[in-house]
C-alpha atoms as a PDB file:
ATOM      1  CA  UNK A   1      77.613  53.833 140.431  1.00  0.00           C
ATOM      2  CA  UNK A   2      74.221  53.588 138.358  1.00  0.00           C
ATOM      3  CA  UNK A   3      74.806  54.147 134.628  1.00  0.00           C
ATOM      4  CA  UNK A   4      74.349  57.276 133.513  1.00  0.00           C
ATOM      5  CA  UNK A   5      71.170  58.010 131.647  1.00  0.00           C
ATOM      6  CA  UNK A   6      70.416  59.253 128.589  1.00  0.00           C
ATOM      7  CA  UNK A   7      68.574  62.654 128.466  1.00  0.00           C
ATOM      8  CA  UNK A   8      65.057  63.022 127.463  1.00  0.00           C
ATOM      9  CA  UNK A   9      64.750  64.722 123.944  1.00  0.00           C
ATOM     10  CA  UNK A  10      60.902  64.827 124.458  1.00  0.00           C
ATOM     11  CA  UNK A  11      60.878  66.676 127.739  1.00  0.00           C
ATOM     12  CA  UNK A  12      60.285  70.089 126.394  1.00  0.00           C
ATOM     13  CA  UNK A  13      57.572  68.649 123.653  1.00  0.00           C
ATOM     14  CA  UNK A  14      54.310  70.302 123.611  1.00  0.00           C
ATOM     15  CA  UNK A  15      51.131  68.370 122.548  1.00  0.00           C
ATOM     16  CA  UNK A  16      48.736  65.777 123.064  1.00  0.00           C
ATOM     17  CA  UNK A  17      50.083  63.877 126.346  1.00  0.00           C
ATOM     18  CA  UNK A  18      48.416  60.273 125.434  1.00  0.00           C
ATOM     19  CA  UNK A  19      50.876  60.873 122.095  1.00  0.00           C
ATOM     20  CA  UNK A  20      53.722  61.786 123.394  1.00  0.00           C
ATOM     21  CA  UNK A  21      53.442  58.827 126.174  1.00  0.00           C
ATOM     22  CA  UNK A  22      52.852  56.436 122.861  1.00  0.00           C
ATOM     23  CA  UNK A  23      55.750  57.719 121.281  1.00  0.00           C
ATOM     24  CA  UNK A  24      58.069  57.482 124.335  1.00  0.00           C
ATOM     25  CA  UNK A  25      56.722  54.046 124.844  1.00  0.00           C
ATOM     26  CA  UNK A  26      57.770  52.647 120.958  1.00  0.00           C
ATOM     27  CA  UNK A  27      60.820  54.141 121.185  1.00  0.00           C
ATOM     28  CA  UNK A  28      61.688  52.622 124.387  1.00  0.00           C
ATOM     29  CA  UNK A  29      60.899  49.441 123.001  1.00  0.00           C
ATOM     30  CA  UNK A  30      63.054  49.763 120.161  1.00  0.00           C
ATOM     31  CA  UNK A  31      66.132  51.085 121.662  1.00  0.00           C
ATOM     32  CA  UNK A  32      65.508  47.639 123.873  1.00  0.00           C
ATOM     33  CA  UNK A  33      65.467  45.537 120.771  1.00  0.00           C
ATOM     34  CA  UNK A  34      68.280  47.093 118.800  1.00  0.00           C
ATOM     35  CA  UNK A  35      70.583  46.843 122.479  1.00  0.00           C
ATOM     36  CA  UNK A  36      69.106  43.228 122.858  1.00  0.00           C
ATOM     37  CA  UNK A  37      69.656  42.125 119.074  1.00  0.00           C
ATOM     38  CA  UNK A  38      73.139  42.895 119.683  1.00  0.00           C
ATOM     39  CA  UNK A  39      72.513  45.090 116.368  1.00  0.00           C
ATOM     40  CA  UNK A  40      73.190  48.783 118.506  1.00  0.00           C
ATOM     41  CA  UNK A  41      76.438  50.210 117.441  1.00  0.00           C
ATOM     42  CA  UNK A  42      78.733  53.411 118.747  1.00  0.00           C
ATOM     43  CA  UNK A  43      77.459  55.624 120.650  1.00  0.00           C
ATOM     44  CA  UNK A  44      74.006  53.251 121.532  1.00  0.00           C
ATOM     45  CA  UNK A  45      70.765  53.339 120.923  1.00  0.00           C
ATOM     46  CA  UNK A  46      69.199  54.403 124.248  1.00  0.00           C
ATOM     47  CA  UNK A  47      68.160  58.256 123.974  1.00  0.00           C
ATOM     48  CA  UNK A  48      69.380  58.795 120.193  1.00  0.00           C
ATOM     49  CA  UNK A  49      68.323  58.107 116.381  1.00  0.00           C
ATOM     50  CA  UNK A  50      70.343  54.620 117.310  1.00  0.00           C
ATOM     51  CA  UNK A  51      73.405  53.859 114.623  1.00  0.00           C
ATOM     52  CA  UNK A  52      72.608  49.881 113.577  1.00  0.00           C
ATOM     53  CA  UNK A  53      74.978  47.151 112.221  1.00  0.00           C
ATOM     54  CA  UNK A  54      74.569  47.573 108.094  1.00  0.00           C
ATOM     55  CA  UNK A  55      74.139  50.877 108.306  1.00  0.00           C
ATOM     56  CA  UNK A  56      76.679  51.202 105.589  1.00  0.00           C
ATOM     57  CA  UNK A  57      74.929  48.427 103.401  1.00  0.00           C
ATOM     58  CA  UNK A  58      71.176  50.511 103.914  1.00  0.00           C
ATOM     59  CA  UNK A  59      73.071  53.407 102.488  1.00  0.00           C
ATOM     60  CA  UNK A  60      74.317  51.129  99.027  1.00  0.00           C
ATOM     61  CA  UNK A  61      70.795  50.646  99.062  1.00  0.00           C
ATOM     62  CA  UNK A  62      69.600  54.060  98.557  1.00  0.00           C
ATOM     63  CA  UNK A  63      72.181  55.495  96.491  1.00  0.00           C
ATOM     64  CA  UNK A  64      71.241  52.448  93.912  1.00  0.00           C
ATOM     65  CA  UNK A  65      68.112  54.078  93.608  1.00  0.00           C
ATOM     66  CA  UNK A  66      66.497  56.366  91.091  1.00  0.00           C
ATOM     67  CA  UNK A  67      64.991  58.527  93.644  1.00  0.00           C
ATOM     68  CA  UNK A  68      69.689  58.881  94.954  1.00  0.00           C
ATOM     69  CA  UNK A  69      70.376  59.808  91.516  1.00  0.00           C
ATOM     70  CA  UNK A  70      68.473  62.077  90.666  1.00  0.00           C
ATOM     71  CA  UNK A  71      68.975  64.157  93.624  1.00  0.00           C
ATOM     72  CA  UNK A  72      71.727  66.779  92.960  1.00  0.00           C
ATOM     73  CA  UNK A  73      71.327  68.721  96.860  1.00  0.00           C
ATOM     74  CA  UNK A  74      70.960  66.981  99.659  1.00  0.00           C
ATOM     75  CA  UNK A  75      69.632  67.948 103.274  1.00  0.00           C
ATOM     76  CA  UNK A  76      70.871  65.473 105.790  1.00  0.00           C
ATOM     77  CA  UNK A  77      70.659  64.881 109.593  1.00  0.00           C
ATOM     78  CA  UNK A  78      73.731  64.892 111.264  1.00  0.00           C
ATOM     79  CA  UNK A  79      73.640  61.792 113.212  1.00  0.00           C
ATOM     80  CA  UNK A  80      75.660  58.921 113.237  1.00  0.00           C
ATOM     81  CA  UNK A  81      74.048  56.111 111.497  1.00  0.00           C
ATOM     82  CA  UNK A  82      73.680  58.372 108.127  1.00  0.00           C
ATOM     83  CA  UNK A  83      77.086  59.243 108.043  1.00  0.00           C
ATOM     84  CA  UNK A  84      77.190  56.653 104.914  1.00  0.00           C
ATOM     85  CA  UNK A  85      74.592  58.557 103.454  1.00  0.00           C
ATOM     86  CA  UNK A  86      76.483  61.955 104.046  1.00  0.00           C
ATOM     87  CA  UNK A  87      79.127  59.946 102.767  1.00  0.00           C
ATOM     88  CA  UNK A  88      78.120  58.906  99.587  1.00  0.00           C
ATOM     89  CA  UNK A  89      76.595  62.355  98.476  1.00  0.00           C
ATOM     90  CA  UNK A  90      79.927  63.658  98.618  1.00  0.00           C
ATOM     91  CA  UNK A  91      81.125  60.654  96.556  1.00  0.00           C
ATOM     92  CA  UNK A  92      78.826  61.318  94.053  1.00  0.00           C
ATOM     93  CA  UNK A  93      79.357  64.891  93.643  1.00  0.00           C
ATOM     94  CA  UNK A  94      76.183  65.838  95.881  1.00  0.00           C
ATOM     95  CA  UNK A  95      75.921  69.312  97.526  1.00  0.00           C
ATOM     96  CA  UNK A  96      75.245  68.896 101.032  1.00  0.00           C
ATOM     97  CA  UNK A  97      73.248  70.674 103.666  1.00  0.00           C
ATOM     98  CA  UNK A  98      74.112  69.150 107.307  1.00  0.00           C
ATOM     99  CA  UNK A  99      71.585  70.646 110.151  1.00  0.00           C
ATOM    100  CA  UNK A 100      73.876  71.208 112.880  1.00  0.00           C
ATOM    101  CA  UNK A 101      72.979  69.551 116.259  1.00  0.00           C
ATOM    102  CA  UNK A 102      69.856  70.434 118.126  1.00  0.00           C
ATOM    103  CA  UNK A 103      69.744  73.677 115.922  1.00  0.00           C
ATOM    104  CA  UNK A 104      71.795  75.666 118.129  1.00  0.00           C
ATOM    105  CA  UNK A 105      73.725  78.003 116.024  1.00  0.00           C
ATOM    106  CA  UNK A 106      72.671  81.613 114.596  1.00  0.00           C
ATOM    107  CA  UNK A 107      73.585  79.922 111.694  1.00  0.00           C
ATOM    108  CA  UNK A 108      72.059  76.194 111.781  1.00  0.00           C
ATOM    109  CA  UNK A 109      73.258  74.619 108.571  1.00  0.00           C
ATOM    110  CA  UNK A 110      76.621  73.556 107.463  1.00  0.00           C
ATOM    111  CA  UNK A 111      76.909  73.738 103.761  1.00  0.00           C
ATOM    112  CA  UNK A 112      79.427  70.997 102.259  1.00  0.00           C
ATOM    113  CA  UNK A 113      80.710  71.548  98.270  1.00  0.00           C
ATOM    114  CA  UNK A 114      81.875  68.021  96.949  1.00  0.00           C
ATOM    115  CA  UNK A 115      84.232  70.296  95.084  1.00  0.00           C
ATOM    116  CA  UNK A 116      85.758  72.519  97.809  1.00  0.00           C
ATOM    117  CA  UNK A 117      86.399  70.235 100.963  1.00  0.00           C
ATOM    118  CA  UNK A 118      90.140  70.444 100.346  1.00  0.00           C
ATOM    119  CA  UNK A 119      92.503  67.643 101.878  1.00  0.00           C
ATOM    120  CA  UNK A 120      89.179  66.090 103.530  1.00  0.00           C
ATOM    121  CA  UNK A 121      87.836  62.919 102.142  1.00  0.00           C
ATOM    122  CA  UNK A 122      84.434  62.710 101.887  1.00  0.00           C
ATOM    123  CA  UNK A 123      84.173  60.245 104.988  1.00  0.00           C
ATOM    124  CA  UNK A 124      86.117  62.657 107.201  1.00  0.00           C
ATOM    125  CA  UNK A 125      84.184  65.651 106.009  1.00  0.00           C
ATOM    126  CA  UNK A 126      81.092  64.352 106.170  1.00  0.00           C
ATOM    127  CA  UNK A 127      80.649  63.797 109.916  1.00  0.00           C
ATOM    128  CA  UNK A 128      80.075  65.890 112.516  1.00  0.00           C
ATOM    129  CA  UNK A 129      84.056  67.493 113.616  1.00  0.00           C
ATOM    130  CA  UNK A 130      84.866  67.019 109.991  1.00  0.00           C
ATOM    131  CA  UNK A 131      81.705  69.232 108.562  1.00  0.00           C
ATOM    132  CA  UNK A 132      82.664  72.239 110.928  1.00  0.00           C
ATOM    133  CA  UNK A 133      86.236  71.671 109.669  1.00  0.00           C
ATOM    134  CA  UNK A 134      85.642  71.598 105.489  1.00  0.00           C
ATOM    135  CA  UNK A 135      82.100  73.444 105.847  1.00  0.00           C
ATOM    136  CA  UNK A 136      80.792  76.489 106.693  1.00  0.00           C
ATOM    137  CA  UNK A 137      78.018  77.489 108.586  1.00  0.00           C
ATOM    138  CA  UNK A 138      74.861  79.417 106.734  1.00  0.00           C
ATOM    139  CA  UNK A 139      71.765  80.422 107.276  1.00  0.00           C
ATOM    140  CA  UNK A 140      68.330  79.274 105.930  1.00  0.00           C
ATOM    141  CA  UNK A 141      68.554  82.181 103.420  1.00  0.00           C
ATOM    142  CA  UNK A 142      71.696  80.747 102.116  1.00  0.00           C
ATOM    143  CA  UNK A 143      70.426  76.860 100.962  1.00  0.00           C
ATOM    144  CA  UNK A 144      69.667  76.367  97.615  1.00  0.00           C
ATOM    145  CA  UNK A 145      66.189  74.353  96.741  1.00  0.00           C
ATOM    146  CA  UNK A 146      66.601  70.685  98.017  1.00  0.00           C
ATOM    147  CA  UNK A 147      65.792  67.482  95.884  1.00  0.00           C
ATOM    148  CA  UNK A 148      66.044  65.273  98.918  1.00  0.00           C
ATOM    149  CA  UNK A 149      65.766  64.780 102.517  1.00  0.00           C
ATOM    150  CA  UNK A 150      67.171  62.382 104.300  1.00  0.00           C
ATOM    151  CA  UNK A 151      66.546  61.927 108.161  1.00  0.00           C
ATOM    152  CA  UNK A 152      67.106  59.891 111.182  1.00  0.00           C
ATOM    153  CA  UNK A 153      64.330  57.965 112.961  1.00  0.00           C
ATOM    154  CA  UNK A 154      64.210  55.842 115.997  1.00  0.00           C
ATOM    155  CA  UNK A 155      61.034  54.041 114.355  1.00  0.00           C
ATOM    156  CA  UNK A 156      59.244  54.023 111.059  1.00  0.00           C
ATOM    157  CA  UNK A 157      55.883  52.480 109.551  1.00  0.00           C
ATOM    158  CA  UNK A 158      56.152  51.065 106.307  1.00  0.00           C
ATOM    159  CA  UNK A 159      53.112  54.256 105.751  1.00  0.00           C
ATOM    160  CA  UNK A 160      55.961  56.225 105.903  1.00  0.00           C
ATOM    161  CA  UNK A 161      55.030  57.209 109.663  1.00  0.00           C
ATOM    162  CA  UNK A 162      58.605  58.564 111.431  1.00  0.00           C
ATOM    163  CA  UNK A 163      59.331  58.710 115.050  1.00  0.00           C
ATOM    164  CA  UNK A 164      62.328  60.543 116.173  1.00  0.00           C
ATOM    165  CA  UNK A 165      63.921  60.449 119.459  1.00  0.00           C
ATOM    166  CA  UNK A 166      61.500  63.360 120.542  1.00  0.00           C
ATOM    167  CA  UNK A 167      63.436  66.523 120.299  1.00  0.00           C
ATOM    168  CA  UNK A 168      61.063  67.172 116.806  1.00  0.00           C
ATOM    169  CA  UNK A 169      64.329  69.005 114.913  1.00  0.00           C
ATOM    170  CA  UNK A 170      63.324  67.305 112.068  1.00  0.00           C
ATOM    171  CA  UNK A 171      59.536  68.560 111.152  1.00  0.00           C
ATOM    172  CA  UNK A 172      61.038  72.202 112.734  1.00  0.00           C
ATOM    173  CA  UNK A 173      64.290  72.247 109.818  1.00  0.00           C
ATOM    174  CA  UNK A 174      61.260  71.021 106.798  1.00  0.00           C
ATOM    175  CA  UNK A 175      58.528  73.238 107.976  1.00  0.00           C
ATOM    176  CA  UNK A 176      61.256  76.214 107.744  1.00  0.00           C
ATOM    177  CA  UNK A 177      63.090  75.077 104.790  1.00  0.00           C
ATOM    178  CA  UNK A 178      59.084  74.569 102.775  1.00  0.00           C
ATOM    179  CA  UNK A 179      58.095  78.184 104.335  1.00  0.00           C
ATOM    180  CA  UNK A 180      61.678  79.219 102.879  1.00  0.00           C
ATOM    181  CA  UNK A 181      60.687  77.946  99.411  1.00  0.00           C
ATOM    182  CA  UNK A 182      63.532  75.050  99.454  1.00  0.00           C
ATOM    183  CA  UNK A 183      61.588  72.270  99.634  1.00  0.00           C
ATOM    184  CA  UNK A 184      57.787  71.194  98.125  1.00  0.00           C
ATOM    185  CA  UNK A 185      56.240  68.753  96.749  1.00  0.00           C
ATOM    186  CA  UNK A 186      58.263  67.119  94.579  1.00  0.00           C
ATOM    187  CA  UNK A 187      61.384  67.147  97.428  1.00  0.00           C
ATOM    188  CA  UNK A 188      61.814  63.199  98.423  1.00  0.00           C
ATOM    189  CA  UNK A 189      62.225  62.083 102.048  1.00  0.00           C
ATOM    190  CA  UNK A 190      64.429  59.466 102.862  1.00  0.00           C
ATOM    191  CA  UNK A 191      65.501  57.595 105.793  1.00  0.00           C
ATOM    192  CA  UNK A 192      67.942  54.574 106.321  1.00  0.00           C
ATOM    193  CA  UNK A 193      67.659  52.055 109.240  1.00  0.00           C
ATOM    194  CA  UNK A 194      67.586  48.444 110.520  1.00  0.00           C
ATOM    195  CA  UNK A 195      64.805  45.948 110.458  1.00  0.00           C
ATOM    196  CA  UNK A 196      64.061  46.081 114.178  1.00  0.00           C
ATOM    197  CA  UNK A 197      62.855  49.919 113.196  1.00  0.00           C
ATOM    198  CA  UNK A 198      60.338  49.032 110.795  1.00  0.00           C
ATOM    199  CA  UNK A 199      56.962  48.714 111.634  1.00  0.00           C
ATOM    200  CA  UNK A 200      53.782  48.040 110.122  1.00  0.00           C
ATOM    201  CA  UNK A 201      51.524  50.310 108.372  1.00  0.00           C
ATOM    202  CA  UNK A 202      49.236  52.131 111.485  1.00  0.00           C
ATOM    203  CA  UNK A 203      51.460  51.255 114.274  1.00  0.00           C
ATOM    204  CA  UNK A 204      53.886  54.480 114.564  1.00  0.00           C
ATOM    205  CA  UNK A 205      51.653  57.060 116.377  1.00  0.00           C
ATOM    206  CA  UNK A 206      51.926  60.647 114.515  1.00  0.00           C
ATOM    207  CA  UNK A 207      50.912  63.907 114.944  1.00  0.00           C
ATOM    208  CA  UNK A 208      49.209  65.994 112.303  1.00  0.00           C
ATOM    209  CA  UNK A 209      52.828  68.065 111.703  1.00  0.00           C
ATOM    210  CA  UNK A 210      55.182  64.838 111.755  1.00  0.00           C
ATOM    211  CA  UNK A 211      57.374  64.213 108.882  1.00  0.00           C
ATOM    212  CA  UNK A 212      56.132  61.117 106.716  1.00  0.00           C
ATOM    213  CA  UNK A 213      59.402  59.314 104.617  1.00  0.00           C
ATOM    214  CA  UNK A 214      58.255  58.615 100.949  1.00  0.00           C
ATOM    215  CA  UNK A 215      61.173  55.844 100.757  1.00  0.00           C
ATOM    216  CA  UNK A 216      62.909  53.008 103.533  1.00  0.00           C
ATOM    217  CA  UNK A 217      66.568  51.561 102.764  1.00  0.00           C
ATOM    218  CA  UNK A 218      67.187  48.651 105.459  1.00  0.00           C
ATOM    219  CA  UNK A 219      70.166  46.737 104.671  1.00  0.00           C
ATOM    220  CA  UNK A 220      68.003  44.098 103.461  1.00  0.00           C
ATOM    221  CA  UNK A 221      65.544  45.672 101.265  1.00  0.00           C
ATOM    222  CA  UNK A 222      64.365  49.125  99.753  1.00  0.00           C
ATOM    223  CA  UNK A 223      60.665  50.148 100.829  1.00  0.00           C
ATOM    224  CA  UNK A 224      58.657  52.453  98.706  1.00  0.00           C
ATOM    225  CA  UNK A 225      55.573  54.032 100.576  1.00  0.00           C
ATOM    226  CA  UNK A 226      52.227  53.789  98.474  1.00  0.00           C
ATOM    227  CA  UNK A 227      51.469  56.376  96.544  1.00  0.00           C
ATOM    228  CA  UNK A 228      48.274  56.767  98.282  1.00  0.00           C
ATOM    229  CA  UNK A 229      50.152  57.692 102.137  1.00  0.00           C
ATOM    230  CA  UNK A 230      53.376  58.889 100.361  1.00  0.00           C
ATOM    231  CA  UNK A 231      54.455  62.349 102.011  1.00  0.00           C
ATOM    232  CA  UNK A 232      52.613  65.271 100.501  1.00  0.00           C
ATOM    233  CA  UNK A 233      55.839  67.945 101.905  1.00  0.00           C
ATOM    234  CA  UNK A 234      56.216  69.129 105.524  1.00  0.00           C
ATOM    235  CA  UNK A 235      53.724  71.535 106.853  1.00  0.00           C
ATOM    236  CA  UNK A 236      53.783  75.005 105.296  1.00  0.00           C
ATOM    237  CA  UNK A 237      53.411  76.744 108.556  1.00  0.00           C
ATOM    238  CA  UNK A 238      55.443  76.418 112.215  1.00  0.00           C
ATOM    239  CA  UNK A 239      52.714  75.263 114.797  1.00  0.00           C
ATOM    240  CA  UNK A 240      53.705  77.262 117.201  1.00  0.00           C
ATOM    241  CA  UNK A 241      50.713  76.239 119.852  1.00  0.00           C
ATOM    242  CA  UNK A 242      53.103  73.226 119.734  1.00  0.00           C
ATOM    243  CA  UNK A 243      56.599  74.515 120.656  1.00  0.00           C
ATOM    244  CA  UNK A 244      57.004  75.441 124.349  1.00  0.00           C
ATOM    245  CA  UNK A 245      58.908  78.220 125.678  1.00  0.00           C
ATOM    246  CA  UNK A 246      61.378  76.253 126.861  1.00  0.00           C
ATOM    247  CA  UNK A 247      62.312  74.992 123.363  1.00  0.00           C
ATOM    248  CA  UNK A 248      61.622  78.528 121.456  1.00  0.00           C
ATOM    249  CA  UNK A 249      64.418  79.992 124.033  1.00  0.00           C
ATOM    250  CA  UNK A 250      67.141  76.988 122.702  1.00  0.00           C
ATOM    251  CA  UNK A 251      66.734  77.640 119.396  1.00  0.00           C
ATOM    252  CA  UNK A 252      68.228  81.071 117.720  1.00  0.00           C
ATOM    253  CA  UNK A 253      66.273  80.545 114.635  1.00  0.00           C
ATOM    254  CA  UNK A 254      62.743  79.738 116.380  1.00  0.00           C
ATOM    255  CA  UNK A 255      63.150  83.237 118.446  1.00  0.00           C
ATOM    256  CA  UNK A 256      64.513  84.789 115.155  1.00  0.00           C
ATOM    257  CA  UNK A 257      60.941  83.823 113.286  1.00  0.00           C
ATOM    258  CA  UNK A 258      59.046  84.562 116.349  1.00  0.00           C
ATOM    259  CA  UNK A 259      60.184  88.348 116.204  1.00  0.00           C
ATOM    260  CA  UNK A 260      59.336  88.583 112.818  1.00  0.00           C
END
C-alpha cells in the first residue's frame, strides 16, 4: 500500500496562481530538507507547520528576550512545534489565547489563565487535548488586547516574510483580531523554527495580506527583522476577493462576518 498523503491546506486558496504554485513549491522543498536532515520530528513535516529537533531550545531563545517579557497576553498557534512556547507562557504567568484548529468552532479561541488550569501543568495544558481540558472556548469578543503573536511557519525570510502550510488561518485570526481592536501596531509577531526554515531576505514569495514576523528564534540564534521591513500589523480589513466559497462555508466565524 502507497503511503498515505498528506492533505493539501492550499487547495481551497484563492489568489494569484503563479503565487500560490511558488509557495507550494518552497514548502515542498522544505518539508524535503527537514525529512532529509533527519531534523523532522512527531507527527512530520510533510503537509504541516513541521515540529523540528530544538524546538524546545528556539523557545529558551525567545522567552530570554525583551520582546517575551514584556508580553503579558499571548496569542499562539496551536501546533506542535510551539508547544514550548505555549509552554513557557504559562510558566511565566502569561495569559494565553490558543486558535483552535482550522478555526472550526462557533467559538475559535481557547482562553488559558496561568492561574486557573487546576491539576494541569502547564505542559499538559498547553497542548492541544490538554487546552480543551483546562480552557474554555470564547469568542473574538471575549480576548483581551494582545502584546504578542506567535505563529507557525513552514518557511520564513530573514525580511520577516512567513509561509504557512497554505490553509492562510494565520493572516484570517490577525486581520480579525486588528479589525477587533486586539492587536495594532505595537503587537509583536513571533515565530520559532529550525535553520533549514530560514531563508534569505526576498526569497519567501508573499502576498500583499501575508503576515510578516518582526522576530526569528532558531535554536541557534535570535533574528531581529530590520526596522525598515519589520511588520507594520496585519491588514485592517478581510480580503474577501481572496477567500473562496469553499473556505467561507468551513469557517463559522468567516460566514458570521459575512452576514454582518
Amino acid at each position: 500500500m502507497p503511503p498515505r498523503r498528506s492533505p493539501r491546506h492550499d487547495r481551497d486558496a484563492g489568489g494569484d496562481p503563479g503565487l500560490l504554485a511558488a509557495k507550494a513549491a518552497l514548502r515542498a522543498e522544505v518539508w524535503r530538507r527537514l525529512a532529509d536532515g533527519g531534523v523532522a520530528r512527531f507527527p512530520g513535516a510533510e503537509g504541516r507547520i513541521p515540529n523540528f529537533a530544538g524546538a524546545g531550545t528556539a523557545a529558551d531563545r525567545l522567552r530570554a528576550t525583551e520582546t517575551w517579557a514584556r508580553a503579558r497576553t499571548v496569542k499562539a498557534n496551536p501546533d506542535s512545534p510551539q508547544w514550548p512556547v505555549r509552554q513557557r507562557a504559562l510558566e511565566d504567568g502569561k495569559v494565553l489565547f490558543m486558535a483552535v484548529p482550522r478555526l472550526a468552532d462557533e467559538h475559535p479561541f481557547t482562553l488559558l489563565d496561568p492561574a486557573a488550569l487546576g491539576y494541569r501543568s502547564p505542559r499538559a495544558a498547553s497542548s492541544i487535548k490538554g487546552a480543551a481540558a483546562a480552557g474554555r472556548r470564547v469568542d473574538v469578543v471575549d480576548l483581551t488586547p494582545v502584546d504578542l503573536v506567535v505563529t507557525g511557519c513552514v518557511a520564513v525570510g530573514e525580511d520577516g516574510a512567513r509561509l504557512g502550510k497554505g490553509g492562510g488561518f494565520s493572516d484570517l485570526e490577525l486581520a480579525v483580531a486588528c479589525l477587533a481592536g486586539l492587536v495594532g501596531r505595537s503587537t509583536r509577531v513571533v515565530t520559532t523554527v529550525h535553520e533549514l526554515q530560514v531563508r534569505p531576505a526576498g526569497v519567501v514569495p508573499v502576498a500583499a495580506h501575508d503576515i510578516r514576523v518582526d522576530l526569528i528564534a532558531t535554536p541557534e540564534r535570535l533574528i531581529e527583522v530590520p526596522r525598515q521591513t519589520r511588520s507594520r500589523g496585519p491588514a485592517a480589513v478581510l480580503d474577501w476577493s481572496l477567500l473562496t466559497e469553499e473556505k467561507i462555508a468551513a469557517i463559522p466565524l468567516l460566514r458570521r462576518l459575512r452576514r454582518l
